[in-house]
PDB file of N, CA and C in Angstrom:
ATOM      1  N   UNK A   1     -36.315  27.069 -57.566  1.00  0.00           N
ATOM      2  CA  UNK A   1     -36.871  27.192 -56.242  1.00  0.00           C
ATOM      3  C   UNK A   1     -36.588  28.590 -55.703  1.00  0.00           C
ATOM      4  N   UNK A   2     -37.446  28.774 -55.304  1.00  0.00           N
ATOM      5  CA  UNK A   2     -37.722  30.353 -54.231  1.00  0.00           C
ATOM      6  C   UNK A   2     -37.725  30.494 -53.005  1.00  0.00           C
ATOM      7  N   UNK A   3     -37.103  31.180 -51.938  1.00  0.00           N
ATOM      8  CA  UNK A   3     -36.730  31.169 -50.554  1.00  0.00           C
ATOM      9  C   UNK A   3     -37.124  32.565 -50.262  1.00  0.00           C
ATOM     10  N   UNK A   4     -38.037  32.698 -48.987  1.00  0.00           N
ATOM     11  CA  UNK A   4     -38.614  33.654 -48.365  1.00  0.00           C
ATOM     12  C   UNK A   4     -38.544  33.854 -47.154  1.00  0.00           C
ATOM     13  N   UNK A   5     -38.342  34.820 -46.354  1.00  0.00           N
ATOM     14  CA  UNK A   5     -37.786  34.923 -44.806  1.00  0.00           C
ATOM     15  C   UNK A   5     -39.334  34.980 -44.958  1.00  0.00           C
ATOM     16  N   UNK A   6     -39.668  34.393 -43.065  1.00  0.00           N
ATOM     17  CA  UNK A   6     -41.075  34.366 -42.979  1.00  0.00           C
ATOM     18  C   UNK A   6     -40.472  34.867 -41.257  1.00  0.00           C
ATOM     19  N   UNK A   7     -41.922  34.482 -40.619  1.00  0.00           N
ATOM     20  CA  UNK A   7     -41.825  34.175 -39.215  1.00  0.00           C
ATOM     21  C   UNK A   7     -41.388  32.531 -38.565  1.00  0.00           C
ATOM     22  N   UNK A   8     -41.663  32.057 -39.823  1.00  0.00           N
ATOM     23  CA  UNK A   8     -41.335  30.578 -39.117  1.00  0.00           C
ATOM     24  C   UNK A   8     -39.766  30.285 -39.559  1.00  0.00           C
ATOM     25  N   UNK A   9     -38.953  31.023 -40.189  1.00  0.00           N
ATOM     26  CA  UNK A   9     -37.531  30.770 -40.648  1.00  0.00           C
ATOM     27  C   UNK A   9     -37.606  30.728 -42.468  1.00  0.00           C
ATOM     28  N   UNK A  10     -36.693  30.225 -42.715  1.00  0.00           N
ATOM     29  CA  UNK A  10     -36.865  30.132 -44.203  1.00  0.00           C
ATOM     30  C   UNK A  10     -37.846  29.379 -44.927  1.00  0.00           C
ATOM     31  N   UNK A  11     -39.079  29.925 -45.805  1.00  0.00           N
ATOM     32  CA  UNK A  11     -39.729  28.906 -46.301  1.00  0.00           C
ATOM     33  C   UNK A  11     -39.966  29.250 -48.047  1.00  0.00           C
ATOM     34  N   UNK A  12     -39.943  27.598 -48.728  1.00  0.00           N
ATOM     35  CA  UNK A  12     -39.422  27.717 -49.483  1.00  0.00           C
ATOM     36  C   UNK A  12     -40.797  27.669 -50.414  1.00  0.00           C
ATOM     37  N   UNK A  13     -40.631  27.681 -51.660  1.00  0.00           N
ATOM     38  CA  UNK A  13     -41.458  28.104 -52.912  1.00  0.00           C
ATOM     39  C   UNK A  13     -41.098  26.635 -54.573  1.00  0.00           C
ATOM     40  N   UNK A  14     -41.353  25.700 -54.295  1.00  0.00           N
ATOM     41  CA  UNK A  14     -40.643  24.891 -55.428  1.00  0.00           C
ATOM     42  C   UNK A  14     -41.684  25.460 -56.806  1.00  0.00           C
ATOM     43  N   UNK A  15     -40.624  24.810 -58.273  1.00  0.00           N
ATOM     44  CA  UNK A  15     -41.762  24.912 -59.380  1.00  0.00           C
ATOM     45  C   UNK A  15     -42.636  24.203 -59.507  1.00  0.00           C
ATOM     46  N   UNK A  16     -42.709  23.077 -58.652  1.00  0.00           N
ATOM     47  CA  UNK A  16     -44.015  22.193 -58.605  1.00  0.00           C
ATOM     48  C   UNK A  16     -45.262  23.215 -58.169  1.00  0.00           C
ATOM     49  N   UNK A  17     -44.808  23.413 -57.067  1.00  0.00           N
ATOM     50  CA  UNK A  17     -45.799  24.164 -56.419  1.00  0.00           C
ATOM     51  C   UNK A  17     -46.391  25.234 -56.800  1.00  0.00           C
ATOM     52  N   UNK A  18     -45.658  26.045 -57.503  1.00  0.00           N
ATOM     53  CA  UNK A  18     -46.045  26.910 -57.970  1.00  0.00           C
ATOM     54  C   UNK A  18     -46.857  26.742 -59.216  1.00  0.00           C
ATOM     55  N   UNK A  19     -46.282  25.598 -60.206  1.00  0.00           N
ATOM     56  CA  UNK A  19     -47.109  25.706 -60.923  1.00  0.00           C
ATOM     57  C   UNK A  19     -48.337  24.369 -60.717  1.00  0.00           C
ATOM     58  N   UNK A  20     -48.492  24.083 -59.118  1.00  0.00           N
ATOM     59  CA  UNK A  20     -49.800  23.801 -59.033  1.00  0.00           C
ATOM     60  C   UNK A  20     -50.917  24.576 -58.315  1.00  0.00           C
ATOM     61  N   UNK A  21     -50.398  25.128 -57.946  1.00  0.00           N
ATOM     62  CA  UNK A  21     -51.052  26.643 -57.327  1.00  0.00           C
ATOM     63  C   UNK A  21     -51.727  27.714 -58.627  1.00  0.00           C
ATOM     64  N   UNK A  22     -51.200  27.948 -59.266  1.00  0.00           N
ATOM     65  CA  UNK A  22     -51.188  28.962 -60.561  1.00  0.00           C
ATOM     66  C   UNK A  22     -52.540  28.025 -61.410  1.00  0.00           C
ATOM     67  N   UNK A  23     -52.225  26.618 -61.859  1.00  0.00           N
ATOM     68  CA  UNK A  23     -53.326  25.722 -62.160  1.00  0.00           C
ATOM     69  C   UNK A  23     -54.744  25.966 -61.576  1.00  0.00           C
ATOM     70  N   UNK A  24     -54.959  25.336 -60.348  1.00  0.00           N
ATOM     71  CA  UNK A  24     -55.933  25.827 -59.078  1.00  0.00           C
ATOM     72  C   UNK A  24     -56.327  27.174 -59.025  1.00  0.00           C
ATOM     73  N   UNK A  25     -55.484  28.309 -58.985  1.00  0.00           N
ATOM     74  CA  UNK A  25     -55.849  29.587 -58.820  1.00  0.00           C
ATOM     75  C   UNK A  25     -55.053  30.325 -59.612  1.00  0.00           C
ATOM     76  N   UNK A  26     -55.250  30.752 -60.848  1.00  0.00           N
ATOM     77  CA  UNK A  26     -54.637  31.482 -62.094  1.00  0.00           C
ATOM     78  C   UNK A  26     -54.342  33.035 -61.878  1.00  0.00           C
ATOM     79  N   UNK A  27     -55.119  33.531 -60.777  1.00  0.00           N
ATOM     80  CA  UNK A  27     -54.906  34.680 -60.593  1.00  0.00           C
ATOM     81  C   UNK A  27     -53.865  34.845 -59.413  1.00  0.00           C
ATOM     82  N   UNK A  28     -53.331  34.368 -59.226  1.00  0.00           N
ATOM     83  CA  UNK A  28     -52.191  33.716 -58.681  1.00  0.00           C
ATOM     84  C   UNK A  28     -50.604  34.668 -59.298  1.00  0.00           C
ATOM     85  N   UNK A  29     -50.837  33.838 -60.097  1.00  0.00           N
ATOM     86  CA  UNK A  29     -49.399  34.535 -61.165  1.00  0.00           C
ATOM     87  C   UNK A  29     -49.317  35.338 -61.008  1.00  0.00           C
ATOM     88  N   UNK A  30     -50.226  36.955 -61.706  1.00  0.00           N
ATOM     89  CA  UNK A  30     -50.357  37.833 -61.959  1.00  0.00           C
ATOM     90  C   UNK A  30     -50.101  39.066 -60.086  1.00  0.00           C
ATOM     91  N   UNK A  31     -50.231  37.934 -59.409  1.00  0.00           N
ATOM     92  CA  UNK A  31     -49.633  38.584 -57.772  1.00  0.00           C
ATOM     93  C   UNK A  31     -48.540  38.217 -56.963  1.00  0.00           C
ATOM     94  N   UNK A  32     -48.287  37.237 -57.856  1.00  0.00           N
ATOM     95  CA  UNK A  32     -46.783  36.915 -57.362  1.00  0.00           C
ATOM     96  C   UNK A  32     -45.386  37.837 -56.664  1.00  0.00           C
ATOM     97  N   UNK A  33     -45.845  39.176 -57.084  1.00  0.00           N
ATOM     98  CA  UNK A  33     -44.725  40.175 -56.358  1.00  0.00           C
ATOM     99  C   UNK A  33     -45.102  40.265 -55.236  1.00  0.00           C
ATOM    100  N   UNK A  34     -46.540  39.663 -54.530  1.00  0.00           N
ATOM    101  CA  UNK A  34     -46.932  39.789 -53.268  1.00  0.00           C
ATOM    102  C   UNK A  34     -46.811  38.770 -52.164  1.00  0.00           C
ATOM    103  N   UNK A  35     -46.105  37.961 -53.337  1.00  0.00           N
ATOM    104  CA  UNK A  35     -45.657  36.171 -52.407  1.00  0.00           C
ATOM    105  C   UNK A  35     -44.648  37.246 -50.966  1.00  0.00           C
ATOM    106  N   UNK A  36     -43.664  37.440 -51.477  1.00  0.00           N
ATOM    107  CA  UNK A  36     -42.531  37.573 -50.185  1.00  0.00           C
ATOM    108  C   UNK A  36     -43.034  38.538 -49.071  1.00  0.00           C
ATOM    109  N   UNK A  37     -43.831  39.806 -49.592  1.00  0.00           N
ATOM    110  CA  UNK A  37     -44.244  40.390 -48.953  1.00  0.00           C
ATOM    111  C   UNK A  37     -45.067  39.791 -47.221  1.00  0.00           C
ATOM    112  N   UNK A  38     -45.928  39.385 -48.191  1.00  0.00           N
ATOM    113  CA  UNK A  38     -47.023  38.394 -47.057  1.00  0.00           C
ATOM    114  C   UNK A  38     -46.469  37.729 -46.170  1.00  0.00           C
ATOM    115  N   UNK A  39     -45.593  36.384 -46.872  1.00  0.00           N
ATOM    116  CA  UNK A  39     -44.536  35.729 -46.080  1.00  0.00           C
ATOM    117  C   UNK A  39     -43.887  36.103 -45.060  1.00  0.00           C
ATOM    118  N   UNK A  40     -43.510  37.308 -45.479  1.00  0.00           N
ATOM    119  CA  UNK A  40     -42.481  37.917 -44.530  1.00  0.00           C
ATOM    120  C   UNK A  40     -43.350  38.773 -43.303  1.00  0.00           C
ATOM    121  N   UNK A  41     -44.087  39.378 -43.811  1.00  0.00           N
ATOM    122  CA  UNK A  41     -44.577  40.261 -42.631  1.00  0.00           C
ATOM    123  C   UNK A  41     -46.389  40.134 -42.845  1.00  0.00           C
ATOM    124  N   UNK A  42     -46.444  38.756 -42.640  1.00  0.00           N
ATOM    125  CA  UNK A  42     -48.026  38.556 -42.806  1.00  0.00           C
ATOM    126  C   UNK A  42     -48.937  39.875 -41.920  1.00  0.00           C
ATOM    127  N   UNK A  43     -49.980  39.849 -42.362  1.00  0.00           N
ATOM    128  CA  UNK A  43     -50.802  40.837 -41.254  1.00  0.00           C
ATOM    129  C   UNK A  43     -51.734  39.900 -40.135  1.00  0.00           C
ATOM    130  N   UNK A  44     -52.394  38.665 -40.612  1.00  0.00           N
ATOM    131  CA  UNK A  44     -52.509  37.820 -39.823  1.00  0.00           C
ATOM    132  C   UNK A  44     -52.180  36.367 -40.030  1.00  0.00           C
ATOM    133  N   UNK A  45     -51.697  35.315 -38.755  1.00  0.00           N
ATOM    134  CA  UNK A  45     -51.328  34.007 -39.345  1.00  0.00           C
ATOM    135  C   UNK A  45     -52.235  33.275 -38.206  1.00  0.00           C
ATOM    136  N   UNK A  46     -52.999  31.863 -39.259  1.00  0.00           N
ATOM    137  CA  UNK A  46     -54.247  31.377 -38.310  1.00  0.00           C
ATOM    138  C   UNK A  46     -53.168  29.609 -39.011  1.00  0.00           C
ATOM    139  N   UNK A  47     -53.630  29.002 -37.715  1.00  0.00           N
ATOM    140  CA  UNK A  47     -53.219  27.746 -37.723  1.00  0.00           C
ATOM    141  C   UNK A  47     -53.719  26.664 -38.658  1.00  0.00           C
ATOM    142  N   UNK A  48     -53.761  25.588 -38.762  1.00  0.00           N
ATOM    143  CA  UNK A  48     -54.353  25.031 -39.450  1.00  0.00           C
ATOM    144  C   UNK A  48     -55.358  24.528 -38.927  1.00  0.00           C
ATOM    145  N   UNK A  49     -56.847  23.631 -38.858  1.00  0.00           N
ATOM    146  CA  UNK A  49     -57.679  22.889 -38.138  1.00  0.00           C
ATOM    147  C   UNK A  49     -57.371  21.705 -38.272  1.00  0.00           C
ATOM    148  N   UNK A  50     -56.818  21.555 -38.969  1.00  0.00           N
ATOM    149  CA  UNK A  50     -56.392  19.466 -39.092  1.00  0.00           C
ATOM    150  C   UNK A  50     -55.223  19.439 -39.273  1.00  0.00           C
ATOM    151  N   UNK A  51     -54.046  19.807 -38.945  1.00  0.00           N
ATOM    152  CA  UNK A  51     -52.696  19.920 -39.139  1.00  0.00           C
ATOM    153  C   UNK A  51     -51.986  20.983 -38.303  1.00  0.00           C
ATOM    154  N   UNK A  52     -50.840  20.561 -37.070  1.00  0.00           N
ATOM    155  CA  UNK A  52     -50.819  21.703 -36.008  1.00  0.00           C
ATOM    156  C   UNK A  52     -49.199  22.260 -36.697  1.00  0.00           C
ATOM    157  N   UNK A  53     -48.752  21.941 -37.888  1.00  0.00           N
ATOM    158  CA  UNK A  53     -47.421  21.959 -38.848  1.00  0.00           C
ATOM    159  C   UNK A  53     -47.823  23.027 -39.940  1.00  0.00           C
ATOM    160  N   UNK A  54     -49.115  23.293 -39.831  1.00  0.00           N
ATOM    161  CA  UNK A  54     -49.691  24.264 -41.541  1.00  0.00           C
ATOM    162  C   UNK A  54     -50.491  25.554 -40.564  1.00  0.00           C
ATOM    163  N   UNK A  55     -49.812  26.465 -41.139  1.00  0.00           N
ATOM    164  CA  UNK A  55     -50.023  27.794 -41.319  1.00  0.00           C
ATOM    165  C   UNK A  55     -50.801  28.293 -41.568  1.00  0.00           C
ATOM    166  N   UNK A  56     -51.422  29.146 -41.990  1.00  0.00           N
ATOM    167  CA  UNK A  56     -52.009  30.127 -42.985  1.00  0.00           C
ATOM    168  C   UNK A  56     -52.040  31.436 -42.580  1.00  0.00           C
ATOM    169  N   UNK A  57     -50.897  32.136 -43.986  1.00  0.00           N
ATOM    170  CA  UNK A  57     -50.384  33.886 -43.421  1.00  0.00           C
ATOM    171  C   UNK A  57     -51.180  34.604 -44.816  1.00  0.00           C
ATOM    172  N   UNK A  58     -51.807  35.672 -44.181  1.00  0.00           N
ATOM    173  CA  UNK A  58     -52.508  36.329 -44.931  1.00  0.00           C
ATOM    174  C   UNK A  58     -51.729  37.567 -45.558  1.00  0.00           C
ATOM    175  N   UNK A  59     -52.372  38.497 -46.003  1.00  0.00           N
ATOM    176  CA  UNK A  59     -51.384  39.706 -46.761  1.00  0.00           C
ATOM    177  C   UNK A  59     -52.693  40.542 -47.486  1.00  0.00           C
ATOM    178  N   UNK A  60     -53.071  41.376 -46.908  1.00  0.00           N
ATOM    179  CA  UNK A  60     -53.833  42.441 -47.373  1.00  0.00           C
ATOM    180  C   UNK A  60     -53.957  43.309 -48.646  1.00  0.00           C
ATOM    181  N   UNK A  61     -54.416  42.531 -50.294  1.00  0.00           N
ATOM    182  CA  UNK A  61     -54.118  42.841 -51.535  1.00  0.00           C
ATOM    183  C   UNK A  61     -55.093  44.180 -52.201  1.00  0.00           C
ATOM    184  N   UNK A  62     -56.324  44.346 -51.700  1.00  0.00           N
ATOM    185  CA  UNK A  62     -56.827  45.393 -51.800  1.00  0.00           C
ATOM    186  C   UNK A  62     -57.990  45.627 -50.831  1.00  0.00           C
ATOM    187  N   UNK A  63     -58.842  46.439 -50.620  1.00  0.00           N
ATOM    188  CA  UNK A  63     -59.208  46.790 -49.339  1.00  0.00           C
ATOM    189  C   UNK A  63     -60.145  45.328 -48.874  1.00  0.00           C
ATOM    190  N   UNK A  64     -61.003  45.095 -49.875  1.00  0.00           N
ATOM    191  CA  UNK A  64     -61.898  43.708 -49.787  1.00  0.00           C
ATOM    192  C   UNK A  64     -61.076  42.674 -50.212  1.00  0.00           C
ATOM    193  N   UNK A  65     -60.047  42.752 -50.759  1.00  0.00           N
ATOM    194  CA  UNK A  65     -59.283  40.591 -50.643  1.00  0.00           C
ATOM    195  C   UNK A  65     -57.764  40.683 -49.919  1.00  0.00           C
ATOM    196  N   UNK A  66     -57.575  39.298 -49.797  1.00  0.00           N
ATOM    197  CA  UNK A  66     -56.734  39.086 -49.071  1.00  0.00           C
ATOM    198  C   UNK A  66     -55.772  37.883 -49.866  1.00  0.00           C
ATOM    199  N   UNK A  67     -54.726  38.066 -49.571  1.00  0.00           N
ATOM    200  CA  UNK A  67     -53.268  37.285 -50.424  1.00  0.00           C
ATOM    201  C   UNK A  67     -53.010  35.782 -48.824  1.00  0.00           C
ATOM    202  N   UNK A  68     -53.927  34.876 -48.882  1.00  0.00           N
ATOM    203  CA  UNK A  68     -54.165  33.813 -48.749  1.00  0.00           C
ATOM    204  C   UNK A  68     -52.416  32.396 -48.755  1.00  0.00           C
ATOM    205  N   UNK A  69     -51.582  32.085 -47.989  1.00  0.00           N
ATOM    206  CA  UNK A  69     -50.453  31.317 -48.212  1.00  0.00           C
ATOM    207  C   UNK A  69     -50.300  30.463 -47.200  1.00  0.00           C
ATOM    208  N   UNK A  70     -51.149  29.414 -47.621  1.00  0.00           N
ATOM    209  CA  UNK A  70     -50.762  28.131 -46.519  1.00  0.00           C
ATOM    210  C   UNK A  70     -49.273  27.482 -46.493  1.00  0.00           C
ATOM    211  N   UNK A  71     -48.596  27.341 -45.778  1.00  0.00           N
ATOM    212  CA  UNK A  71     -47.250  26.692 -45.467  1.00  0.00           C
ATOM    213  C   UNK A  71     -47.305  25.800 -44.399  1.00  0.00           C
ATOM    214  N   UNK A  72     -46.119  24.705 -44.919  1.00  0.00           N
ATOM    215  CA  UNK A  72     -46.417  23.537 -43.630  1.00  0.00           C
ATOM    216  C   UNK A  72     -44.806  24.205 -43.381  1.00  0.00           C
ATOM    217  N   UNK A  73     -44.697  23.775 -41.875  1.00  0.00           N
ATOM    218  CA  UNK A  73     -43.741  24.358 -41.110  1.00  0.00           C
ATOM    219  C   UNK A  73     -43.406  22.493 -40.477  1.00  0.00           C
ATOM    220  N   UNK A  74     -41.937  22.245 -40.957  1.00  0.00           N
ATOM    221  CA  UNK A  74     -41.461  21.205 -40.309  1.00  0.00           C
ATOM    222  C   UNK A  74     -39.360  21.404 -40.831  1.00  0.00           C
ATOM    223  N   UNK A  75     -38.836  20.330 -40.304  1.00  0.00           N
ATOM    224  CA  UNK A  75     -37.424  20.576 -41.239  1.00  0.00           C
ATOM    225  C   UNK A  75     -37.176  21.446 -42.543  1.00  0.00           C
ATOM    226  N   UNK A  76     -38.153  21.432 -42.995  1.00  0.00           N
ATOM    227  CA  UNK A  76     -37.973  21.838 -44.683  1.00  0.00           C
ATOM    228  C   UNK A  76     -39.498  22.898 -44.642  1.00  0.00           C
ATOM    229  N   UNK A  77     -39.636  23.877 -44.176  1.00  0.00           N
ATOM    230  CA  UNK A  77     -40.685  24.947 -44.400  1.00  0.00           C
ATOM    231  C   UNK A  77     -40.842  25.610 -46.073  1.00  0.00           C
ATOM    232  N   UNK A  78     -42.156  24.770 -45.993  1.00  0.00           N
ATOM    233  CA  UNK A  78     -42.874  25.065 -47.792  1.00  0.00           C
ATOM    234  C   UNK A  78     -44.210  25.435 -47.839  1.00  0.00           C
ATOM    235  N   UNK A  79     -44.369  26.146 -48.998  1.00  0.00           N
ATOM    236  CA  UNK A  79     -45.620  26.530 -49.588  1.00  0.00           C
ATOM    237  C   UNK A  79     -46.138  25.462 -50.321  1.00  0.00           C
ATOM    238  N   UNK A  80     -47.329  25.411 -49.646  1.00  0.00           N
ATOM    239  CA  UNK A  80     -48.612  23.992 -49.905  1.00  0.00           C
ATOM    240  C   UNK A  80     -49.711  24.991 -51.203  1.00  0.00           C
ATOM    241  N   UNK A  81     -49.680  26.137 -50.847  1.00  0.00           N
ATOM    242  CA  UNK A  81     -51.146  26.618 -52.082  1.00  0.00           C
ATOM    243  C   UNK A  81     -50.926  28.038 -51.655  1.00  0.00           C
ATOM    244  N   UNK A  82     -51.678  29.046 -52.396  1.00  0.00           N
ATOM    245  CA  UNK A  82     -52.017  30.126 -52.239  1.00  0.00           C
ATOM    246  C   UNK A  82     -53.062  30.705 -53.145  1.00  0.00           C
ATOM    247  N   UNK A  83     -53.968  31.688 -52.257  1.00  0.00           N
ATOM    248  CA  UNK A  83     -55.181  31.956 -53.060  1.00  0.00           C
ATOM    249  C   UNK A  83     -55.484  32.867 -52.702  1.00  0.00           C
ATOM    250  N   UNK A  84     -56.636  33.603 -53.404  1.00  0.00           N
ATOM    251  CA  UNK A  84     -57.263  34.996 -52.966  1.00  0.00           C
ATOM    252  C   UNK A  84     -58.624  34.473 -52.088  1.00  0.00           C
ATOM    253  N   UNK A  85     -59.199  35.578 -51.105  1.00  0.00           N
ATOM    254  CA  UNK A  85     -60.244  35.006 -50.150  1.00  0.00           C
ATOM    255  C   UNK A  85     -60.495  36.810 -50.194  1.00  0.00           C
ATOM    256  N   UNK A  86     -61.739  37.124 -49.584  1.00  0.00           N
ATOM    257  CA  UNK A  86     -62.505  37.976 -49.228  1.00  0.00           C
ATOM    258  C   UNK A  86     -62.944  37.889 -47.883  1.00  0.00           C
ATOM    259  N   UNK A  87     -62.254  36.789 -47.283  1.00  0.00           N
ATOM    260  CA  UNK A  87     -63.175  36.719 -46.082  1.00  0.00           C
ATOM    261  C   UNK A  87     -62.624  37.435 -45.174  1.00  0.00           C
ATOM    262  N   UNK A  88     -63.569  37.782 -44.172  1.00  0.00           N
ATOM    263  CA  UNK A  88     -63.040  38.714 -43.077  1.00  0.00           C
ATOM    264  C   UNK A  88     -62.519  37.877 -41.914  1.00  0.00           C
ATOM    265  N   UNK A  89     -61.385  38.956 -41.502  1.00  0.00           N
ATOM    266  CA  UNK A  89     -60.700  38.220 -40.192  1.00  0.00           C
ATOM    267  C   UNK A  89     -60.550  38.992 -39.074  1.00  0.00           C
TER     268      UNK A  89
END
Protein backbone atom coordinates (compact mmCIF):
# COMPACT_ATOMS: atom_id res chain seq x y z
CA UNK A 1 0.00 0.00 0.00
CA UNK A 2 0.87 3.61 -0.97
CA UNK A 3 0.15 6.86 1.06
CA UNK A 4 -0.06 10.32 -0.51
CA UNK A 5 -0.48 13.78 1.18
CA UNK A 6 -3.40 15.26 -0.75
CA UNK A 7 -5.75 18.17 0.14
CA UNK A 8 -8.14 15.98 1.77
CA UNK A 9 -5.37 14.44 4.38
CA UNK A 10 -3.76 11.19 3.77
CA UNK A 11 -5.04 9.15 0.88
CA UNK A 12 -4.19 5.90 0.28
CA UNK A 13 -3.24 3.72 -2.94
CA UNK A 14 -3.92 -0.32 -2.18
CA UNK A 15 -2.53 -3.25 -4.70
CA UNK A 16 -5.97 -4.03 -5.45
CA UNK A 17 -6.50 -0.90 -6.77
CA UNK A 18 -3.89 -0.39 -8.48
CA UNK A 19 -3.84 -3.30 -10.16
CA UNK A 20 -7.47 -2.67 -11.12
CA UNK A 21 -6.88 0.56 -12.45
CA UNK A 22 -3.70 -0.52 -14.59
CA UNK A 23 -6.30 -3.49 -16.00
CA UNK A 24 -9.02 -0.71 -17.07
CA UNK A 25 -6.40 1.79 -18.12
CA UNK A 26 -2.84 0.26 -18.98
CA UNK A 27 -1.41 3.42 -19.66
CA UNK A 28 -1.69 3.99 -16.26
CA UNK A 29 1.49 2.21 -15.10
CA UNK A 30 3.77 3.74 -17.31
CA UNK A 31 2.63 7.37 -15.29
CA UNK A 32 2.64 6.32 -12.13
CA UNK A 33 5.51 8.85 -11.03
CA UNK A 34 2.63 11.29 -11.59
CA UNK A 35 0.24 9.58 -8.98
CA UNK A 36 1.71 11.79 -5.87
CA UNK A 37 2.28 14.69 -7.78
CA UNK A 38 -1.45 15.29 -8.78
CA UNK A 39 -2.62 14.11 -5.39
CA UNK A 40 -0.78 16.41 -3.73
CA UNK A 41 -1.06 19.58 -5.55
CA UNK A 42 -3.91 18.82 -8.03
CA UNK A 43 -4.40 21.78 -10.55
CA UNK A 44 -8.11 21.25 -10.48
CA UNK A 45 -10.50 19.13 -8.03
CA UNK A 46 -14.34 18.68 -9.28
CA UNK A 47 -16.73 16.79 -6.99
CA UNK A 48 -18.40 13.91 -7.76
CA UNK A 49 -22.23 14.03 -9.41
CA UNK A 50 -23.58 11.02 -7.56
CA UNK A 51 -21.41 10.81 -4.55
CA UNK A 52 -20.73 14.12 -2.28
CA UNK A 53 -17.48 11.64 -0.56
CA UNK A 54 -15.63 11.24 -4.32
CA UNK A 55 -13.36 13.62 -5.66
CA UNK A 56 -11.85 14.00 -8.78
CA UNK A 57 -8.13 15.77 -8.78
CA UNK A 58 -6.69 16.35 -12.00
CA UNK A 59 -2.81 16.86 -12.84
CA UNK A 60 -1.76 18.36 -16.08
CA UNK A 61 0.42 15.40 -18.09
CA UNK A 62 1.05 17.09 -21.35
CA UNK A 63 -0.33 20.16 -22.89
CA UNK A 64 -3.65 18.25 -24.38
CA UNK A 65 -4.18 15.35 -21.45
CA UNK A 66 -4.77 15.33 -18.15
CA UNK A 67 -3.69 12.75 -15.11
CA UNK A 68 -7.45 12.03 -14.10
CA UNK A 69 -7.67 10.46 -9.88
CA UNK A 70 -10.94 9.86 -8.45
CA UNK A 71 -10.75 9.37 -4.54
CA UNK A 72 -13.51 8.76 -2.08
CA UNK A 73 -12.83 10.90 0.94
CA UNK A 74 -14.36 9.31 4.24
CA UNK A 75 -12.36 7.70 7.56
CA UNK A 76 -10.04 5.86 5.33
CA UNK A 77 -9.28 8.32 2.09
CA UNK A 78 -8.63 6.02 -1.16
CA UNK A 79 -8.05 5.86 -4.70
CA UNK A 80 -11.20 4.42 -6.58
CA UNK A 81 -9.50 4.64 -10.47
CA UNK A 82 -7.33 6.78 -12.42
CA UNK A 83 -7.18 7.66 -16.06
CA UNK A 84 -6.07 9.85 -18.80
CA UNK A 85 -8.91 12.42 -20.27
CA UNK A 86 -8.35 15.24 -22.82
CA UNK A 87 -11.12 17.00 -21.75
CA UNK A 88 -11.09 20.55 -21.11
CA UNK A 89 -11.69 22.21 -17.80
Amino acid sequence: MERFDSPFGIVELTHERFSHIIEFHPEIKKLKKYLSKTIAKPKFIRPSKSDNQVFILYGRIEKDKLLAIVIKTNSRNFILTAYLTSKNL
